[in-house]
Structure formats: structure tokens, C-alpha cells
C-alpha atoms as a PDB file:
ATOM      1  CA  UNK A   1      44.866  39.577 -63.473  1.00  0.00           C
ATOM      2  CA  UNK A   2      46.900  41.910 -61.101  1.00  0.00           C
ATOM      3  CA  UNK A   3      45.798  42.262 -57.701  1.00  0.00           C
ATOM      4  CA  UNK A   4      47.313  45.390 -55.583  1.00  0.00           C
ATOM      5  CA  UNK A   5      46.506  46.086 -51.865  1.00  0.00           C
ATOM      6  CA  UNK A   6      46.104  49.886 -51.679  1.00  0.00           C
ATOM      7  CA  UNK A   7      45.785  49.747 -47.836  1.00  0.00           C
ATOM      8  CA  UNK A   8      45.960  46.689 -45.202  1.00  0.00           C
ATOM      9  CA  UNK A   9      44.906  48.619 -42.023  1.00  0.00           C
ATOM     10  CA  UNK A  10      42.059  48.646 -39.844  1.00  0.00           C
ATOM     11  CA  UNK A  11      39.603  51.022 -39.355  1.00  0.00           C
ATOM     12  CA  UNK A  12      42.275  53.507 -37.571  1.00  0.00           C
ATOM     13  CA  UNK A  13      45.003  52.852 -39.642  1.00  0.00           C
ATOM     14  CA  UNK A  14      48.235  52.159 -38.707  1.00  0.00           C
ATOM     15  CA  UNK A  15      50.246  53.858 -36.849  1.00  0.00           C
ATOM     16  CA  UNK A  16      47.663  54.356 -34.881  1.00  0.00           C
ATOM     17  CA  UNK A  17      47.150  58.104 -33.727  1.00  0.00           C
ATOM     18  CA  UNK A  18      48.248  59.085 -30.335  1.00  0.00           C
ATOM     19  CA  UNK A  19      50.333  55.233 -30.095  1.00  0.00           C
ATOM     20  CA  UNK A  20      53.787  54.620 -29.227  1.00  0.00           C
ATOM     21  CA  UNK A  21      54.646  50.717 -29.599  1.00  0.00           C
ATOM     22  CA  UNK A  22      57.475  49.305 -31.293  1.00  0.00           C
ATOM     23  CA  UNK A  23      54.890  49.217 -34.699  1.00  0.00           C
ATOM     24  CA  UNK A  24      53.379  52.648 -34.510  1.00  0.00           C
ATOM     25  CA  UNK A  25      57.143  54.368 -34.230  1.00  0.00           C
ATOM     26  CA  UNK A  26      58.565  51.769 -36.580  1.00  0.00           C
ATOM     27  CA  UNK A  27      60.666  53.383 -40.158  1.00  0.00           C
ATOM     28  CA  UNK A  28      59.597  49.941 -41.353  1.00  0.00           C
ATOM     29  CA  UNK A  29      57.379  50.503 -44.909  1.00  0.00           C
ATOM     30  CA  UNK A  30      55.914  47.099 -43.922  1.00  0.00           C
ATOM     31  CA  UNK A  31      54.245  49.140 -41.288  1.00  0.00           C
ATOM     32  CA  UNK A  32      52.555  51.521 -42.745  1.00  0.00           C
ATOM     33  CA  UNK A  33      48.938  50.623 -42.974  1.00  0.00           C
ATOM     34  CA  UNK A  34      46.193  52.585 -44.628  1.00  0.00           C
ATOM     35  CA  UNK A  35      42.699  51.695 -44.845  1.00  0.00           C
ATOM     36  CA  UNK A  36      41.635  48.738 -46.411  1.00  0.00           C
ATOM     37  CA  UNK A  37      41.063  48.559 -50.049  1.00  0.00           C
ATOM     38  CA  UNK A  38      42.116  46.571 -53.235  1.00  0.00           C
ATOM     39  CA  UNK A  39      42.465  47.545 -57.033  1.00  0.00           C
ATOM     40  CA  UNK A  40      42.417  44.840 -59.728  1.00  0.00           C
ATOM     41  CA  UNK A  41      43.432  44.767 -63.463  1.00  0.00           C
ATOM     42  CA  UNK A  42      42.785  42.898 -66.216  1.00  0.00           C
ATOM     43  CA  UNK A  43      43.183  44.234 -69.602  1.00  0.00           C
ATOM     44  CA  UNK A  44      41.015  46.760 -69.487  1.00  0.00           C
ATOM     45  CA  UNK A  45      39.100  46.236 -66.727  1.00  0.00           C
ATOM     46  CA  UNK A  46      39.884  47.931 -63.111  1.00  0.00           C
ATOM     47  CA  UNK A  47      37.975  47.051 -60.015  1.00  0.00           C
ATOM     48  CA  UNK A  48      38.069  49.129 -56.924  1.00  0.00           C
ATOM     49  CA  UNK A  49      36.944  47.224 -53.694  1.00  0.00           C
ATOM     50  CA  UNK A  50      35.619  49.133 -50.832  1.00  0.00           C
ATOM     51  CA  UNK A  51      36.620  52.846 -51.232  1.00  0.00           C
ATOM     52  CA  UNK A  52      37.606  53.731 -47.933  1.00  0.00           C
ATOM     53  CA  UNK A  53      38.469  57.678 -46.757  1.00  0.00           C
ATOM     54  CA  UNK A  54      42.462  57.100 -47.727  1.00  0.00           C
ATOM     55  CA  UNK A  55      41.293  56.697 -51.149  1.00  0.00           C
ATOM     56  CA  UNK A  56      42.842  59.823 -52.595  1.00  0.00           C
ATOM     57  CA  UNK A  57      46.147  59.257 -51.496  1.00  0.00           C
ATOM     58  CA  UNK A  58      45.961  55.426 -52.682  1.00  0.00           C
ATOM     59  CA  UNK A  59      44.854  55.816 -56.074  1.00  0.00           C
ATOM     60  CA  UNK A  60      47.708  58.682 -56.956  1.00  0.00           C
ATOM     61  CA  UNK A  61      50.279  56.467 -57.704  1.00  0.00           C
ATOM     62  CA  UNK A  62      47.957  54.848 -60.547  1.00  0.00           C
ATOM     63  CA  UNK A  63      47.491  55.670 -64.211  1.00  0.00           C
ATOM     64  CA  UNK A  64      44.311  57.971 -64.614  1.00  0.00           C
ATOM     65  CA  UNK A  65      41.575  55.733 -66.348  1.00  0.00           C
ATOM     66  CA  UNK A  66      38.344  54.378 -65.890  1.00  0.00           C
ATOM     67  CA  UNK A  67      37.299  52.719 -62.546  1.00  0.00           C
ATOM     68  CA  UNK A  68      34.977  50.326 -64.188  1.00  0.00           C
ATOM     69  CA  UNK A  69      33.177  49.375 -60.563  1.00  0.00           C
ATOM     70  CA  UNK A  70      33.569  49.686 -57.415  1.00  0.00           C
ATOM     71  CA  UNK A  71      32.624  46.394 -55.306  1.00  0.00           C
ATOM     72  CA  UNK A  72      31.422  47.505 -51.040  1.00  0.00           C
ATOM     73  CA  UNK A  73      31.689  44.962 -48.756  1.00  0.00           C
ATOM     74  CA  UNK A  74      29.784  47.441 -46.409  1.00  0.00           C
ATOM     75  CA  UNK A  75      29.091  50.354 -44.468  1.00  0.00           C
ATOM     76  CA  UNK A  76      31.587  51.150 -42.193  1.00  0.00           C
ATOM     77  CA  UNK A  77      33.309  54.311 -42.512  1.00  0.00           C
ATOM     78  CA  UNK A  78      36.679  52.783 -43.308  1.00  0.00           C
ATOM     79  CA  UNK A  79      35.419  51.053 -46.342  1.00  0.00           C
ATOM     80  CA  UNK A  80      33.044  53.704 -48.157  1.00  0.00           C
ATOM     81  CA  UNK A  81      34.412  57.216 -46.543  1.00  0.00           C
ATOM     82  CA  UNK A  82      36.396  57.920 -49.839  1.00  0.00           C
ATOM     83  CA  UNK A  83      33.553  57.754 -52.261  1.00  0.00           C
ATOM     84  CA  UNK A  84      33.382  61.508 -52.732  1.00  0.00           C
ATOM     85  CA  UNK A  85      36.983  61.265 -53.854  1.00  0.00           C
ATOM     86  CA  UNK A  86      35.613  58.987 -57.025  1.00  0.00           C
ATOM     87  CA  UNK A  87      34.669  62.780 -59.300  1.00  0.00           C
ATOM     88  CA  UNK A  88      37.615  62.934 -61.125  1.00  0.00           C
ATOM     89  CA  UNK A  89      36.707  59.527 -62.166  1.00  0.00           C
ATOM     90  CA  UNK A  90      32.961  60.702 -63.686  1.00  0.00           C
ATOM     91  CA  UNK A  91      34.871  62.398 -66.593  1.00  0.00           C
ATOM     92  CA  UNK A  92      34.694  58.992 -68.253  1.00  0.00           C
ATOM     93  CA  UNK A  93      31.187  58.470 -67.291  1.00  0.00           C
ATOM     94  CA  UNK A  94      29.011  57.678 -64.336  1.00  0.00           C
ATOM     95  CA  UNK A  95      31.025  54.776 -61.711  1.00  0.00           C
ATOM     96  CA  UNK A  96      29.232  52.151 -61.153  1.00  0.00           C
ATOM     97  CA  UNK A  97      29.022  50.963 -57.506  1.00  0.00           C
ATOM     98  CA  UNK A  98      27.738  47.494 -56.283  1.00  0.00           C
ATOM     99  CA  UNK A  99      26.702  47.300 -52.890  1.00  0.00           C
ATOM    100  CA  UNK A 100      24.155  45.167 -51.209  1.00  0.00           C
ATOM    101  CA  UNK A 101      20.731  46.156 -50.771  1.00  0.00           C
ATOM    102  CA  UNK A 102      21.523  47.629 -47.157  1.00  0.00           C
ATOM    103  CA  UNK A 103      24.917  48.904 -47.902  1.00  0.00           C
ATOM    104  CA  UNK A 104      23.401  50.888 -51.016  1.00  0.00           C
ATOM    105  CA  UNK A 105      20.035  52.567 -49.173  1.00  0.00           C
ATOM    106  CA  UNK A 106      22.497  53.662 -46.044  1.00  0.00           C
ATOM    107  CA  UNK A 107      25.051  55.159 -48.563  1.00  0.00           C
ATOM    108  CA  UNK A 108      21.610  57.312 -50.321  1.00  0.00           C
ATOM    109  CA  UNK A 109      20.978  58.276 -46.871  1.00  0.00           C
ATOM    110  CA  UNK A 110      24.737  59.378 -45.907  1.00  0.00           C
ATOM    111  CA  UNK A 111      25.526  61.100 -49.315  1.00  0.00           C
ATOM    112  CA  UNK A 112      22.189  62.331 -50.591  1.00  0.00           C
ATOM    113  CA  UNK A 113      23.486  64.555 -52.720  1.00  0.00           C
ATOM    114  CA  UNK A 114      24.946  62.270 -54.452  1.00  0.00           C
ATOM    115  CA  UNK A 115      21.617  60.637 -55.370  1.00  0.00           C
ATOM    116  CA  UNK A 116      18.840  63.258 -56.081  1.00  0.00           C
ATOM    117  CA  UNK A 117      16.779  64.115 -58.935  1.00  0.00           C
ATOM    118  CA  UNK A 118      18.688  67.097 -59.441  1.00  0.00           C
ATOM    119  CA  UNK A 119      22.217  67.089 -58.722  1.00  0.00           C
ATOM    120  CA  UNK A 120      24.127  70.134 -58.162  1.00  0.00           C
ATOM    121  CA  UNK A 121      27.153  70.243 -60.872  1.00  0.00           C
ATOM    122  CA  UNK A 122      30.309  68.561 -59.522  1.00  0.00           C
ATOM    123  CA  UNK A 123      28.985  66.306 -57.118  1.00  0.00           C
ATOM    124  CA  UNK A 124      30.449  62.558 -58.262  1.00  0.00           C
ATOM    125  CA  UNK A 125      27.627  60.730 -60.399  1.00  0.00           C
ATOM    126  CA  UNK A 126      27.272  57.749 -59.282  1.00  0.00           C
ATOM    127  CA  UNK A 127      25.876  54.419 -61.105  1.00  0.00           C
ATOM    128  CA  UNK A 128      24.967  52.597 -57.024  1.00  0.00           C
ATOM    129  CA  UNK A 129      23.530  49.059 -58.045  1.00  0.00           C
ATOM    130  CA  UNK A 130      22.011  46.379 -55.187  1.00  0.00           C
ATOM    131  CA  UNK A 131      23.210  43.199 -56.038  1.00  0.00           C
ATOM    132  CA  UNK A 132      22.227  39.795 -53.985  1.00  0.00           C
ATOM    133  CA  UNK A 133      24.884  37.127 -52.670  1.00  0.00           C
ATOM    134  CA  UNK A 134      25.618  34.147 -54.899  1.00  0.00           C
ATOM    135  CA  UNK A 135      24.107  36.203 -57.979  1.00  0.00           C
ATOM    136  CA  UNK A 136      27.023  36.696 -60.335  1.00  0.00           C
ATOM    137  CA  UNK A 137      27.693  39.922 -62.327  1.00  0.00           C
ATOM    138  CA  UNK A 138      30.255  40.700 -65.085  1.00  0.00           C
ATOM    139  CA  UNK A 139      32.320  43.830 -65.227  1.00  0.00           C
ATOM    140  CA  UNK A 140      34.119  44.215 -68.108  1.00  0.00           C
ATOM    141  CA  UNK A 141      35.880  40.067 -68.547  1.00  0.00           C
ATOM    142  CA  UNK A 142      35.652  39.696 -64.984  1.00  0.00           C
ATOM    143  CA  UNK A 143      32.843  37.524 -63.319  1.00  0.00           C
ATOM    144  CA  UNK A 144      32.229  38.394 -59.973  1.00  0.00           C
ATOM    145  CA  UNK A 145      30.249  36.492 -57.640  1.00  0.00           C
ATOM    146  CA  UNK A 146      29.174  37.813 -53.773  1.00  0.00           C
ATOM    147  CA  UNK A 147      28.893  35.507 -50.662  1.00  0.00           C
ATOM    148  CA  UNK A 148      27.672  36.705 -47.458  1.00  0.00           C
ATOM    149  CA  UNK A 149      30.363  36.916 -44.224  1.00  0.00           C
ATOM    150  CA  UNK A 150      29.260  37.689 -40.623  1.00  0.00           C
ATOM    151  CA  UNK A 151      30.768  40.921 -39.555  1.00  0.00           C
ATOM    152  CA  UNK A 152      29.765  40.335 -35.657  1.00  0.00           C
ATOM    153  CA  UNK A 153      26.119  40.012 -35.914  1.00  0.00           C
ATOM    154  CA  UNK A 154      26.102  42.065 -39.309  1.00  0.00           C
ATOM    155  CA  UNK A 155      26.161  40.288 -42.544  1.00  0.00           C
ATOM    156  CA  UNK A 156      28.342  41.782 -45.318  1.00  0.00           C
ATOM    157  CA  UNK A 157      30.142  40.472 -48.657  1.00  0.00           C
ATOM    158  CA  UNK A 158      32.950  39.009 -49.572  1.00  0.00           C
ATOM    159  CA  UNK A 159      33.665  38.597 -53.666  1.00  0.00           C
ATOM    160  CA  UNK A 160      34.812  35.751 -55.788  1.00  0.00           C
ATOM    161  CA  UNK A 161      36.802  36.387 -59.142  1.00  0.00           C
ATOM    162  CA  UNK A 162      38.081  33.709 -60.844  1.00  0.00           C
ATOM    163  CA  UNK A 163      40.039  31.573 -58.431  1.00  0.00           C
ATOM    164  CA  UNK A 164      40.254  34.811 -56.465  1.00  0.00           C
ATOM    165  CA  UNK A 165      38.383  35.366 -53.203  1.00  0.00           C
ATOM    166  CA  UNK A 166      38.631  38.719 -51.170  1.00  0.00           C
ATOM    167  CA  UNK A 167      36.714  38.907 -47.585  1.00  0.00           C
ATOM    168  CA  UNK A 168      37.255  41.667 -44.949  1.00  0.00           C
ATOM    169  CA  UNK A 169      35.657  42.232 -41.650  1.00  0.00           C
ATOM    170  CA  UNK A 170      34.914  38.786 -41.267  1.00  0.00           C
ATOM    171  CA  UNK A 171      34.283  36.950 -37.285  1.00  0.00           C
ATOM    172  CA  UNK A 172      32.562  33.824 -38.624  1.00  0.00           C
ATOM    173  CA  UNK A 173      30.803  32.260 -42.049  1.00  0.00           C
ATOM    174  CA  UNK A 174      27.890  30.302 -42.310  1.00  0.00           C
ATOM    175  CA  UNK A 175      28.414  26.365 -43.339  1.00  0.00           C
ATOM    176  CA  UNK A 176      26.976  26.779 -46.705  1.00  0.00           C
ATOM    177  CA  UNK A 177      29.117  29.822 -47.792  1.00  0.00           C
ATOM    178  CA  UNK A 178      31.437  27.751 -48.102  1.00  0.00           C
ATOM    179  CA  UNK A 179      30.652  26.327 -51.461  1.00  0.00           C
ATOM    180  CA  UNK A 180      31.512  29.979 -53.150  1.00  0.00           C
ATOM    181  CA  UNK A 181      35.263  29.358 -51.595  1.00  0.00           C
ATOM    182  CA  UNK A 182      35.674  25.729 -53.278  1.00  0.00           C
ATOM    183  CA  UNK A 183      38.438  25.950 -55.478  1.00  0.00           C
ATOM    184  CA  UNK A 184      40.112  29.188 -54.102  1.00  0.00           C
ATOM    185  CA  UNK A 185      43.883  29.965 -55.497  1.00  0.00           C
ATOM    186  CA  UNK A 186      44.211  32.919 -53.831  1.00  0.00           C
ATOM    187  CA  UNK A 187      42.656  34.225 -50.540  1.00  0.00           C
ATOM    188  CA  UNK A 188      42.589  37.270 -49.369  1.00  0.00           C
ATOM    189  CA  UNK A 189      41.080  37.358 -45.476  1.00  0.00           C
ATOM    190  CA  UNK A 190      40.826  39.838 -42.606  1.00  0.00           C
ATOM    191  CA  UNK A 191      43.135  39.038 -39.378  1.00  0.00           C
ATOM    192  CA  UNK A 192      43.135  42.133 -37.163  1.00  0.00           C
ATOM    193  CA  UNK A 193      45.397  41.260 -34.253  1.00  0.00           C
ATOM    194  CA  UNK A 194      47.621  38.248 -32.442  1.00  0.00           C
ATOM    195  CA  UNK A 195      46.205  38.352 -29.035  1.00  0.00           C
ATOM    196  CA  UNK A 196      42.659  39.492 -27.209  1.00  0.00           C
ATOM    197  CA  UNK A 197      39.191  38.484 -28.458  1.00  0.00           C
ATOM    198  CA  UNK A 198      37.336  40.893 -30.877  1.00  0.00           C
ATOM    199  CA  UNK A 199      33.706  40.674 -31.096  1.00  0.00           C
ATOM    200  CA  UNK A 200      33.160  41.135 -34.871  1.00  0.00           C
ATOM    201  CA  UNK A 201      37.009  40.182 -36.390  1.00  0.00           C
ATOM    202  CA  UNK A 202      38.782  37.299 -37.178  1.00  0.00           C
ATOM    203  CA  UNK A 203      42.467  37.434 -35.302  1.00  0.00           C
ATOM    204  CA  UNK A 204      45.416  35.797 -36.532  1.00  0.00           C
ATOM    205  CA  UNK A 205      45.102  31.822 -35.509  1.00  0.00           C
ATOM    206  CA  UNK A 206      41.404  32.656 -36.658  1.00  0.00           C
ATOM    207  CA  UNK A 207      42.374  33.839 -39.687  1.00  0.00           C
ATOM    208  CA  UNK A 208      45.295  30.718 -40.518  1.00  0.00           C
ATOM    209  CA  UNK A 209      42.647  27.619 -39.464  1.00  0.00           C
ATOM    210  CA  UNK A 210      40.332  29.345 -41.853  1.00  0.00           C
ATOM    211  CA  UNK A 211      43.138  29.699 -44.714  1.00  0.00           C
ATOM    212  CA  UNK A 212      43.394  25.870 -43.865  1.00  0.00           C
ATOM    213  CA  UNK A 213      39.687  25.062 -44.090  1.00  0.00           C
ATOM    214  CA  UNK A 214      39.351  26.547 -47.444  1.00  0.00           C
ATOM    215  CA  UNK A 215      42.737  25.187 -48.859  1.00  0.00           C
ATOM    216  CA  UNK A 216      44.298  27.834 -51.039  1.00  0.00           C
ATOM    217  CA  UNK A 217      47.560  27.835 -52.472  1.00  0.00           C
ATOM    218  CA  UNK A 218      48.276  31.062 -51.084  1.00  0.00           C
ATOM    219  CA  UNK A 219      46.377  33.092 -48.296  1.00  0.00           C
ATOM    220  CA  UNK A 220      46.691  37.017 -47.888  1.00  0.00           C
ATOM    221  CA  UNK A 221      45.891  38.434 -44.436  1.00  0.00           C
ATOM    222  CA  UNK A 222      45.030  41.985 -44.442  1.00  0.00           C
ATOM    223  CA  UNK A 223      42.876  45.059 -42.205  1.00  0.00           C
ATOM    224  CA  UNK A 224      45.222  44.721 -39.007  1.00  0.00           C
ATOM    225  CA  UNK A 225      45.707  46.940 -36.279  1.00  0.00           C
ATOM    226  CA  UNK A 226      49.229  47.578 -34.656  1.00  0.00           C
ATOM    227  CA  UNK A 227      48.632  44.774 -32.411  1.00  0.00           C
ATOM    228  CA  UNK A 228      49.634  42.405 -34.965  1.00  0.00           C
ATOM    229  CA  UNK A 229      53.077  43.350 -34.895  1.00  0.00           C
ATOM    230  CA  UNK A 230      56.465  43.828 -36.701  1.00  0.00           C
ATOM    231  CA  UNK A 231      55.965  42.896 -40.162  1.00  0.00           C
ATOM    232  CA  UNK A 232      58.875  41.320 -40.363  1.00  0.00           C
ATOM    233  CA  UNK A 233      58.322  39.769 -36.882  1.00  0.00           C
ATOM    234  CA  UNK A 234      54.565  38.287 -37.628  1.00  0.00           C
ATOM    235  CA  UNK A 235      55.501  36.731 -41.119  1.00  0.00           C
ATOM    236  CA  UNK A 236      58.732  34.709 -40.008  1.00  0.00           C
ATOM    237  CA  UNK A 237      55.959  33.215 -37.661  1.00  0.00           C
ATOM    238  CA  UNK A 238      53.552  32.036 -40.409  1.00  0.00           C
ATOM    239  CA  UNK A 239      52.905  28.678 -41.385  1.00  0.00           C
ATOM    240  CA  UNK A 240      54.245  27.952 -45.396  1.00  0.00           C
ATOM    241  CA  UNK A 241      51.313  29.388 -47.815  1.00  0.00           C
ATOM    242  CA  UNK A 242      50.219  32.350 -45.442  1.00  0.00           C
ATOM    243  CA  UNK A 243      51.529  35.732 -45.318  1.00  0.00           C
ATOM    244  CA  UNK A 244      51.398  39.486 -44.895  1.00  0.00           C
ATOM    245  CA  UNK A 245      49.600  41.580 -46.738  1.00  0.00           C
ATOM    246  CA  UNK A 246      51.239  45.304 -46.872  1.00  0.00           C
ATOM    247  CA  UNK A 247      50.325  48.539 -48.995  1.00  0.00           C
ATOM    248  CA  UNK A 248      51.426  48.278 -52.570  1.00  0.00           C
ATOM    249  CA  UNK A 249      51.748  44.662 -52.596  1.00  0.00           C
ATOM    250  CA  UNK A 250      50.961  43.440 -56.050  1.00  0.00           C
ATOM    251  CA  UNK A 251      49.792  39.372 -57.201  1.00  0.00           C
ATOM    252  CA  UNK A 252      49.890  38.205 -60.698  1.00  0.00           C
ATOM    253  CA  UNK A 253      47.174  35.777 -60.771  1.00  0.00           C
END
């Protein structure tokens, strides 16, 4: 299975508009965050998660073929604003989006036209499926199996594949979500900043005692903001099994 970050930023990206720190002006690459979203192949199969509005520009680089679903974690802008963008996809057939049961009515009521009885030709035709935590679907070869993270006070999902598990947007998890993280491989987990409190994130000691508590080989951190530094600063400072996520990093798992 290949794994590729298509963006690691937060909701504003990074650089961050209007910004002048030593991250925002840097020529580093590393530094360069768009929104946060992931692709993953195997064989056949390709996965989208969240579909945020740098989609577009992400997807480019990529060989033109079916998006066989397209997994939401939520809401938020940053994560569903580049759904629109999905049309040139529909030449294959209709994409099939999994959201849960909130995530999926708010997205009828933000793109309606998307959703009526009689669609207008062009607009993107969309498959939207509600699908509950812990009940597993399978796209393609791929099982897929969402748990429920507290964004804040909100509750969204994060997804298990294989020995895969991908959470953004996460402050906190209840004690028995925990059993859907048992013999993670890989993590992938939100850290948005080294310093400050955040009401609704994880930051970056957050994010590493959590990598610890669920005990995977390798952990991923990803959706920062500028304040978590130089790349090459913040990832000299990790502990052994942790890193940086950037845009266009790619796993074989």
C-alpha cells in the first residue's frame, strides 16, 4: 500500500498569509504546507481522505484514474472545500464519499446542488454514503474501519486500514477508542504547534505521548501551523520513531 501526504497544513496553510517568521519566508520545501489530505494506493484501489479546497493543485501531479472513495473526517472547510474539484473524476462514474451521518447531511446542505433530484449537467455526481464508527467497509481490497476522535467538543473520525491508522483534528480520545488503534504500524496524527494551548488540537508533546500510548513503529505528525517550526529544526528534536510529515511524502506500507 502507498501512502502520500498531499498537504500537512492547518486550516490556513502554511505560509500563513500576511506572516513573516523565519517558517512563513523560509525557501525550505519542508515548509510548504497545504491543506490536509492523504491519497492511498493499492493495486487498483485509490483512496482520497478529506478533500480539502487545495485539492486541485494536489491531485495534478497524479495519474488520471478513478478515485474509488473519498473517506471525511469532517466538516470543516479545510477538509471538504475541494469537493467540487472531484468532476473530472465522474467521467469514470459517480465518487463515492463516506462521511458520518452529520458530516454527510451538512455537506447536502452546503452543496445542494450537488444532491437534488435533478441535477443540472456538470455539477460532480456524487455517491455521499453515512457510515457509523467501528462499522467496517471495503473499498476495492482495502478494509476500512472508522473510530470516533474528539475535535474540541465535536466528535469526528479517524480511519483504520490495515495496520494503518490516520486521525486529524484530534484534542483528546475516549478510553475505549482505543481498541481500533491496537496493533497500529503506522500512525498518522494531528500536532498543530510546539507552544500555547489550543482548545480543539493536539500540539506537539500531545501528539508524541499519544504516539507512545498507542505504540507504533512509526508515527507521522501532520495539519501544523507555522508555529511548529523549521522542518528541519522540529524533526532533529523528535524522539526515535516520530517524525515530520511534509507534502509529497510517500510510505510503502
Amino acid at each position: 500500500m502507498r501512502f502520500t501526504f498531499l498537504g500537512t497544513g492547518t486550516s490556513g496553510g502554511v505560509p500563513s498569509i500576511g506572516c513573516g517568521c523565519s517558517v512563513c519566508r523560509s525557501n525550505d520545501p519542508h515548509d510548504k504546507r497545504l491543506r490536509c489530505s492523504a491519497l492511498i494506493d493499492e493495486g487498483d484501489t485509490r483512496l482520497l481522505i478529506d478533500c480539502g479546497p487545495d485539492f486541485r493543485q494536489q491531485i495534478l501531479p497524479f495519474d488520471f484514474k478513478p478515485i474509488d472513495a473519498v473517506l471525511l473526517t469532517h466538516i470543516h472547510y479545510d477538509h471538504v472545500a475541494g469537493i467540487d474539484d472531484i468532476r473530472p473524476f465522474c467521467v469514470f462514474g459517480p465518487v463515492h464519499i463516506y462521511a458520518d451521518q452529520s458530516t454527510a447531511d451538512a455537506l447536502r446542505r452546503t452543496m445542494p446542488y450537488c444532491f437534488g433530484e435533478h441535477l443540472y449537467p456538470g455539477v460532480p455526481l456524487l455517491d455521499l454514503q453515512a457510515i457509523a464508527p467501528h462499522q467496517t467497509i471495503t473499498v476495492g481490497a482495502l478494509g476500512i474501519t472508522p473510530f470516533t476522535v474528539m475535535h474540541g467538543k465535536l466528535p469526528i473520525l479517524g480511519f483504520r486500514i490495515g495496520k494503518l491508522a490516520y486521525i486529524t483534528d484530534m484534542k483528546s480520545i475516549e478510553p475505549q477508542e482505543m481498541a481500533f488503534l491496537e496493533g497500529t504500524d503506522t500512525l498518522v496524527v494531528n500536532a498543530l504547534r510546539k507552544q500555547g494551548l489550543h482548545h480543539s488540537h493536539q500540539l506537539v508533546d500531545d501528539a508524541v505521548a499519544f504516539a507512545q500510548q498507542v505504540g507504533a513503529r512509526e508515527t507521522y505528525l501532520i495539519h501544523f501551523s507555522h508555529g511548529i517550526g523549521l522542518h528541519r529544526e522540529t524533526e532533529a528534536e523528535l524522539p526515535e520513531g516520530v517524525h515530520l510529515a511534509y507534502d509529497g511524502l510517500t510510505l510503502d506500507l
